[in-house]
N, C-alpha and C. Protein backbone atom coordinates (compact mmCIF):
# COMPACT_ATOMS: atom_id res chain seq x y z
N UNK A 1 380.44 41.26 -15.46
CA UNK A 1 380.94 42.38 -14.69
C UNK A 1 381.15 43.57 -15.62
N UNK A 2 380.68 44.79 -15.16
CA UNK A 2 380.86 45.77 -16.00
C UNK A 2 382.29 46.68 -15.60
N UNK A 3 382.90 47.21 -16.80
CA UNK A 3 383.63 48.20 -16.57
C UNK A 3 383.53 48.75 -15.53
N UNK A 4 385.45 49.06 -14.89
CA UNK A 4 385.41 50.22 -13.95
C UNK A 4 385.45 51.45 -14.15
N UNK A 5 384.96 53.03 -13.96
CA UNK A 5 384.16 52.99 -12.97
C UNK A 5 382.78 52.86 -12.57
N UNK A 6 381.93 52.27 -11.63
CA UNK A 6 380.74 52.08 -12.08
C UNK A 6 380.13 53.36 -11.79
N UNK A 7 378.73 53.15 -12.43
CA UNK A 7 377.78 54.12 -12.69
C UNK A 7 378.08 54.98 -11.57
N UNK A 8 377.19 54.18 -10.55
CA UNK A 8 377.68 54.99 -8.96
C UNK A 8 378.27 55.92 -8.58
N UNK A 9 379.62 55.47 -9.12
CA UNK A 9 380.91 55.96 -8.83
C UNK A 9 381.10 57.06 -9.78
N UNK A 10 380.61 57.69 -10.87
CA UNK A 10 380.46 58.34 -11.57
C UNK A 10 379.67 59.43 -11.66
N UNK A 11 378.26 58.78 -10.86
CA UNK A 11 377.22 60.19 -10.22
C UNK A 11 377.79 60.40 -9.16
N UNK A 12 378.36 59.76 -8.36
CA UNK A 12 379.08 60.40 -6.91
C UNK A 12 380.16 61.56 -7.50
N UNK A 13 380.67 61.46 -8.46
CA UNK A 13 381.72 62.31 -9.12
C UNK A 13 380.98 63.67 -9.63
N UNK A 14 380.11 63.40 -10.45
CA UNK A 14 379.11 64.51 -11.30
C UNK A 14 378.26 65.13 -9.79
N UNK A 15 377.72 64.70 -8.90
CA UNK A 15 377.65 65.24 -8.06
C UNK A 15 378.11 66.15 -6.90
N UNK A 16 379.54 65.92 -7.01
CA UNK A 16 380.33 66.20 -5.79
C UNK A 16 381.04 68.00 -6.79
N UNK A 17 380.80 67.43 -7.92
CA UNK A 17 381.40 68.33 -9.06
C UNK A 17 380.13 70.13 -8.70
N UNK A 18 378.92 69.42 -8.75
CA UNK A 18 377.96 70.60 -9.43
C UNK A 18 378.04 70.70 -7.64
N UNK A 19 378.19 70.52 -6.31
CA UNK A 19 378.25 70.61 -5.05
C UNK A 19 379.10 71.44 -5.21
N UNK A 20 380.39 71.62 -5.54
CA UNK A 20 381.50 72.32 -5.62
C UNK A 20 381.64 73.94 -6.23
N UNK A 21 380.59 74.02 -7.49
CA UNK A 21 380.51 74.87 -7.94
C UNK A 21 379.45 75.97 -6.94
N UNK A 22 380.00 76.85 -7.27
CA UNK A 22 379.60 78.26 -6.22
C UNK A 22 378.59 79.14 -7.40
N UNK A 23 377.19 78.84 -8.12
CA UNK A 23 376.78 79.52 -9.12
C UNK A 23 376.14 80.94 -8.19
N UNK A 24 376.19 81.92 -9.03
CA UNK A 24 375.23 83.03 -8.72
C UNK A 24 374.07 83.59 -9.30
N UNK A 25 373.32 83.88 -8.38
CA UNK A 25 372.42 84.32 -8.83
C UNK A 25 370.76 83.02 -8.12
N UNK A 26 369.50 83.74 -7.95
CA UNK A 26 368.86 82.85 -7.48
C UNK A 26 368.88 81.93 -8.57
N UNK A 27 368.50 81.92 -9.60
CA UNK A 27 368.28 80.79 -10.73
C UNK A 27 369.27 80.02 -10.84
N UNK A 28 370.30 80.51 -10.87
CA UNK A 28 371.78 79.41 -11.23
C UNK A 28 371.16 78.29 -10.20
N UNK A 29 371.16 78.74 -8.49
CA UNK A 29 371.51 78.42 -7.25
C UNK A 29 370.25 77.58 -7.42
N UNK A 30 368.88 77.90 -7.86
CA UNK A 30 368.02 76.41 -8.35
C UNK A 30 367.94 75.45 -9.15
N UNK A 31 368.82 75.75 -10.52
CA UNK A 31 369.16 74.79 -11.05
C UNK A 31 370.48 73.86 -10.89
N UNK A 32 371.33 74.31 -9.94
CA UNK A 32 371.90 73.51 -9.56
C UNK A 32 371.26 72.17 -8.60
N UNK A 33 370.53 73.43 -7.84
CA UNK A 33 369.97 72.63 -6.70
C UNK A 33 368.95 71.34 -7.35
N UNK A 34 368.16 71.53 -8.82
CA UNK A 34 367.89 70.49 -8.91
C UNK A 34 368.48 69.57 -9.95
N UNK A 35 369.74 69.87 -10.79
CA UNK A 35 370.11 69.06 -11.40
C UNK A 35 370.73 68.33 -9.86
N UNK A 36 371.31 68.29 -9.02
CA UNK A 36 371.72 67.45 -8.18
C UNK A 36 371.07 66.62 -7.82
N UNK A 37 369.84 67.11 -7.17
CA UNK A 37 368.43 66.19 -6.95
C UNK A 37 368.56 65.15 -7.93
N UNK A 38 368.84 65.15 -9.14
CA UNK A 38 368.01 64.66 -10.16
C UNK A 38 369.15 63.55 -9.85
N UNK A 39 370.66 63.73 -9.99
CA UNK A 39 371.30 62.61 -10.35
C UNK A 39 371.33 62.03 -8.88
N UNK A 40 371.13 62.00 -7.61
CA UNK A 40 370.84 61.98 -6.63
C UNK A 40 369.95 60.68 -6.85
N UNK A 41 368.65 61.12 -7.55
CA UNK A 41 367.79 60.53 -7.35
C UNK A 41 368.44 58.85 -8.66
N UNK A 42 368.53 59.30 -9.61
CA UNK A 42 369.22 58.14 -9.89
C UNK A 42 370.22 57.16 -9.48
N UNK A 43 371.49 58.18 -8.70
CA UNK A 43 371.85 56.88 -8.04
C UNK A 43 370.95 56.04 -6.95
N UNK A 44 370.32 56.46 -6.38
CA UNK A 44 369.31 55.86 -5.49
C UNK A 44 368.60 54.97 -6.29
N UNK A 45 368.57 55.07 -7.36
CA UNK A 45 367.73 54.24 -8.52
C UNK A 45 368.93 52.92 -9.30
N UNK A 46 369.61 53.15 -9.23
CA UNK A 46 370.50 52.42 -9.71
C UNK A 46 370.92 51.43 -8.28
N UNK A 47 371.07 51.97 -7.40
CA UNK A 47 371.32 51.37 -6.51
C UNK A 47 370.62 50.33 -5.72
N UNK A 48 368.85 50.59 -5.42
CA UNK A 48 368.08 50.03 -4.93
C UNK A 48 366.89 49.43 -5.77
N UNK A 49 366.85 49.63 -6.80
CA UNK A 49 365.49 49.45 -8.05
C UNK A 49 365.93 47.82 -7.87
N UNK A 50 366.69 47.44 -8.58
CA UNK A 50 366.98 46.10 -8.77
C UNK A 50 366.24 45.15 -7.33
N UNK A 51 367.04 45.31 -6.01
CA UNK A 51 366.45 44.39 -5.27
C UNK A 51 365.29 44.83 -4.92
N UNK A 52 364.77 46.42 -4.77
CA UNK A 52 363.39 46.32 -4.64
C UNK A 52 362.45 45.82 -5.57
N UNK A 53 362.58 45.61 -6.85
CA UNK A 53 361.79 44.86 -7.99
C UNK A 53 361.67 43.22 -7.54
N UNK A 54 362.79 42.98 -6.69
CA UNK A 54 362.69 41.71 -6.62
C UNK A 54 361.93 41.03 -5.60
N UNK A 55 362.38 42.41 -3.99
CA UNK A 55 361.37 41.87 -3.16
C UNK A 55 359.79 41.92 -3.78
N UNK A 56 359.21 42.72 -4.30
CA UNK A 56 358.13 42.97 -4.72
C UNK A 56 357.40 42.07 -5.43
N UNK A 57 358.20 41.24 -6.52
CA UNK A 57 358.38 40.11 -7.22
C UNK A 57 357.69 38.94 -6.21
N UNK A 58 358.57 38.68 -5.31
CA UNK A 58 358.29 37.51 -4.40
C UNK A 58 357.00 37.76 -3.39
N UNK A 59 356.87 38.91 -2.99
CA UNK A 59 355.73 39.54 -2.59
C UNK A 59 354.91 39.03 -3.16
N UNK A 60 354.90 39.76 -4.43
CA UNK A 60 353.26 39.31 -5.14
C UNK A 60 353.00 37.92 -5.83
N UNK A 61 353.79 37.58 -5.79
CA UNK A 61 354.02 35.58 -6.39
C UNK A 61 353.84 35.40 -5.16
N UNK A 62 353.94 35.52 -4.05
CA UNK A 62 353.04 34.83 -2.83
C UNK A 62 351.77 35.04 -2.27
N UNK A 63 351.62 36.44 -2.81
CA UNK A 63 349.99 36.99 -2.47
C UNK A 63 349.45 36.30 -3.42
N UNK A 64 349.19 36.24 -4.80
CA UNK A 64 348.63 36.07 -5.61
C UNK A 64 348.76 34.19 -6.41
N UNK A 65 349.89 33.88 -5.61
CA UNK A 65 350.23 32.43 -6.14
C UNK A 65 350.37 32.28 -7.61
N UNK A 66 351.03 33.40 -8.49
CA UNK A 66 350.97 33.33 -9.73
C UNK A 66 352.55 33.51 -10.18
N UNK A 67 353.05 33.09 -11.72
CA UNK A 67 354.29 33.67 -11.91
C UNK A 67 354.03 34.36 -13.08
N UNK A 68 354.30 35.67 -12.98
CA UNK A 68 354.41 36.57 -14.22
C UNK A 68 355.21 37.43 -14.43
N UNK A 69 355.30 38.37 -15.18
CA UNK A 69 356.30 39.41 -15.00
C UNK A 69 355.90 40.52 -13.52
N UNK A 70 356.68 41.70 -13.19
CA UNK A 70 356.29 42.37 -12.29
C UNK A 70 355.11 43.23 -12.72
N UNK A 71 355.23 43.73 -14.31
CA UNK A 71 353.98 44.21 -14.58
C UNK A 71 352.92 43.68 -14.68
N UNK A 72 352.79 42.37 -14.99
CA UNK A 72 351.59 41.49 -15.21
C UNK A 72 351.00 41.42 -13.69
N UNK A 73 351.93 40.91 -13.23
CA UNK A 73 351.92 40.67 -11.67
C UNK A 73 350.85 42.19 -10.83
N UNK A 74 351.47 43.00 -10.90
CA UNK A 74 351.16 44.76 -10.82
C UNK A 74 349.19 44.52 -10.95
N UNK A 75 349.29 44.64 -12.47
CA UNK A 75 347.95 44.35 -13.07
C UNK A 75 346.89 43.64 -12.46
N UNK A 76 347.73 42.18 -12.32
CA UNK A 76 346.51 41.48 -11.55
C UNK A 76 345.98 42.19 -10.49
N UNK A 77 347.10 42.03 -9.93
CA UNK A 77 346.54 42.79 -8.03
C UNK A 77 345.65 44.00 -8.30
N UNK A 78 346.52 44.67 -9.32
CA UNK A 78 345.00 46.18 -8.87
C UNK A 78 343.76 46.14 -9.62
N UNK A 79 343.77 44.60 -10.51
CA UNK A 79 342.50 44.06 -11.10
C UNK A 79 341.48 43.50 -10.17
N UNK A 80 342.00 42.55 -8.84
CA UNK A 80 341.67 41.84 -7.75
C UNK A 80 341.34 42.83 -6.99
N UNK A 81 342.17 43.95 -6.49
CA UNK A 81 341.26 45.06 -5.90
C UNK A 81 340.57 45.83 -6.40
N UNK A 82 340.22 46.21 -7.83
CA UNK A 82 339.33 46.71 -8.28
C UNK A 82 337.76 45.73 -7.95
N UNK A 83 338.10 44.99 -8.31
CA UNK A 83 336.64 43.73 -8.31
C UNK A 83 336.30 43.50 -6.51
N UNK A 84 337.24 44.18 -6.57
CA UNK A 84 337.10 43.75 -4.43
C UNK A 84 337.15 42.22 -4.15
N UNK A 85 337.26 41.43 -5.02
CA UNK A 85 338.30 40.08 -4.90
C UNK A 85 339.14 39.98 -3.25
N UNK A 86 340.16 41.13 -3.62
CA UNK A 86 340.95 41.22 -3.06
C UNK A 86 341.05 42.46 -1.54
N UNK A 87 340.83 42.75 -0.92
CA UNK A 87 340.86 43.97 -0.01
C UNK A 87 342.40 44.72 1.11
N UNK A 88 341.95 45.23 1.62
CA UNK A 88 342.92 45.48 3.11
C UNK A 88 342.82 44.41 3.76
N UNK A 89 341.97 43.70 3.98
CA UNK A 89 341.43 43.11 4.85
C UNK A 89 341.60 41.47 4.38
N UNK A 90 342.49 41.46 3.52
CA UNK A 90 342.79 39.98 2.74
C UNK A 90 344.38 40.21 3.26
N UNK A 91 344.66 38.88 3.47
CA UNK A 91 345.93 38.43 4.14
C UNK A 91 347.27 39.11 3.50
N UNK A 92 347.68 40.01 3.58
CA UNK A 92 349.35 39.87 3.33
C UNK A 92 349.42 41.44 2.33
N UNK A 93 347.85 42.08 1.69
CA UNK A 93 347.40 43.24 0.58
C UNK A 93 348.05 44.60 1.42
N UNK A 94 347.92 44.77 2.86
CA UNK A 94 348.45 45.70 3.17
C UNK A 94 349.92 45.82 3.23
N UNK A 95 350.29 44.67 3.84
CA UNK A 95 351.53 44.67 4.53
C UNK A 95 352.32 44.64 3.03
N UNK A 96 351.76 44.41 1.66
CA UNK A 96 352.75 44.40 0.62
C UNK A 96 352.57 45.86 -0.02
N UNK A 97 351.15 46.20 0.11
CA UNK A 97 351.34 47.48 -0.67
C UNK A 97 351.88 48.61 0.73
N UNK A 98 352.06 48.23 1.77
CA UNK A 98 352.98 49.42 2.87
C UNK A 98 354.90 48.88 2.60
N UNK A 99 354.85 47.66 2.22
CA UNK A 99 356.49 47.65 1.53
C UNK A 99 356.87 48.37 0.35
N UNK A 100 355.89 48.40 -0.36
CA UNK A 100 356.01 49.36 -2.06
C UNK A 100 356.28 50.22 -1.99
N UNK A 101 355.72 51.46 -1.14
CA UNK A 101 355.97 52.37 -0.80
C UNK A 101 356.73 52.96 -0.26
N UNK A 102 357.03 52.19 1.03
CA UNK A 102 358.63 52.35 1.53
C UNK A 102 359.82 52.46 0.62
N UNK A 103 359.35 50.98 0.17
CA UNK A 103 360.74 51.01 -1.20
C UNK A 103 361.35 52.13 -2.07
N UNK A 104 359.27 52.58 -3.15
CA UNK A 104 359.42 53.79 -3.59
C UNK A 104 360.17 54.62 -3.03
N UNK A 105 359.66 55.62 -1.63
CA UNK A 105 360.12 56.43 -0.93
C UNK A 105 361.57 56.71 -0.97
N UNK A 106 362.35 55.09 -0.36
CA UNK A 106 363.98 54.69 -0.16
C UNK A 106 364.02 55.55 -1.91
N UNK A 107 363.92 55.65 -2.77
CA UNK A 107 364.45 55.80 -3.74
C UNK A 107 364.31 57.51 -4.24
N UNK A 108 362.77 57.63 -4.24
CA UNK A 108 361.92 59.25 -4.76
C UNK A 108 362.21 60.37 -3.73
N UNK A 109 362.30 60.05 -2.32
CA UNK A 109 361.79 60.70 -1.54
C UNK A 109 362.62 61.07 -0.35
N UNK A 110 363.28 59.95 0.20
CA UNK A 110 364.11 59.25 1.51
C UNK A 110 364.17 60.49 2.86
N UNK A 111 364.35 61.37 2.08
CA UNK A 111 364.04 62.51 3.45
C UNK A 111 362.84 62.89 3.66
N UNK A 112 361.84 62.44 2.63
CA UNK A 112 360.45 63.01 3.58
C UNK A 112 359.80 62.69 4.76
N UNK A 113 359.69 63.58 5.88
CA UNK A 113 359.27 63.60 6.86
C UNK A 113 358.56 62.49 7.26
N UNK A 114 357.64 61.87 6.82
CA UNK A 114 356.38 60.75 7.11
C UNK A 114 356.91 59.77 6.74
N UNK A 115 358.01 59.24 5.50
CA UNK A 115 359.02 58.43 5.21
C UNK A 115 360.00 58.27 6.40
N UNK A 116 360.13 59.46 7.19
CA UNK A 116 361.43 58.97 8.17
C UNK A 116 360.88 58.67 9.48
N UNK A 117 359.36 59.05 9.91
CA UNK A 117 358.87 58.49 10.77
C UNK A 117 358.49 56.82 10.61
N UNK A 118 357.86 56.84 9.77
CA UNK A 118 357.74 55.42 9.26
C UNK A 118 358.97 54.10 9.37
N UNK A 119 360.08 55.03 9.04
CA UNK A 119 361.19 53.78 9.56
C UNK A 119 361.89 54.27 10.76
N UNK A 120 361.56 54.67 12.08
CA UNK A 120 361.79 55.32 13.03
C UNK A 120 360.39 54.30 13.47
N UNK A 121 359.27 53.90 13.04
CA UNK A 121 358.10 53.32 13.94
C UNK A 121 358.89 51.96 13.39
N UNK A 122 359.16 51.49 12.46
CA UNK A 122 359.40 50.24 12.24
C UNK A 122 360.57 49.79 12.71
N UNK A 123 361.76 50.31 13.02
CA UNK A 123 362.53 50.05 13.72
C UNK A 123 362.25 49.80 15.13
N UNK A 124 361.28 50.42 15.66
CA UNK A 124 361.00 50.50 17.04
C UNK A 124 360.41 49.03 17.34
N UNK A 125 359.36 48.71 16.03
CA UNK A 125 358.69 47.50 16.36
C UNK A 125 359.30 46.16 15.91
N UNK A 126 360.79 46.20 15.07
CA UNK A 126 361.28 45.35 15.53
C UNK A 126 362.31 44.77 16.44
């Protein structure tokens, strides 16, 4: 267990901080705007990296029936679709590389438009 307070809890602080500040001028008012982004984007990274590495993990140890690291793992697959081994059209290649992305997204992106339709269609279909 790590020290309190956690990371989290610490960019929620550094964030809420540079939110608070009133800079002037257009430039201030963009670099605020993206140092926030930035730690933004890390807690989202701190927060979700871990179990998305893991679904991904089990993902591809079932597509591929292999155990390796996630990078090794990574490798193979876009070795298998390079050689066309592997396709869209091979059992389980889409539906894992349309989870990757999502994941990514949840982390890089989460408000982009085509990201929020996407879990707005998937909610619908389950």
């Amino acid at each position: 267990m790590q020290d309190l307070p956690a990371p989290a809890v610490i960019l929620d602080l550094a964030i809420d901080q540079l939110n608070s500040i009133d800079p002037t001028g257009a430039r201030a008012k963009f670099e605020m705007r993206m140092a926030t982004a930035a730690l933004q984007l890390v807690k989202r990274a701190l927060e979700l990296e871990l179990m998305s590495d893991a679904r991904e993990m089990a993902r591809l140890r079932a597509l591929l029936g292999e155990d390796a690291s996630l990078e090794a793992l990574n490798l193979r697959l876009c070795t298998l679709i390079r050689s066309g081994e592997l396709t869209r059209q091979s059992p389980g290649v889409t539906a894992h590389l349309r989870a990757v992305t999502m994941e990514k997204l949840a982390i890089d992106q989460p408000s982009y438009a085509a990201y929020q339709r996407a879990l707005q269609q998937a909610e619908g279909d389950a």
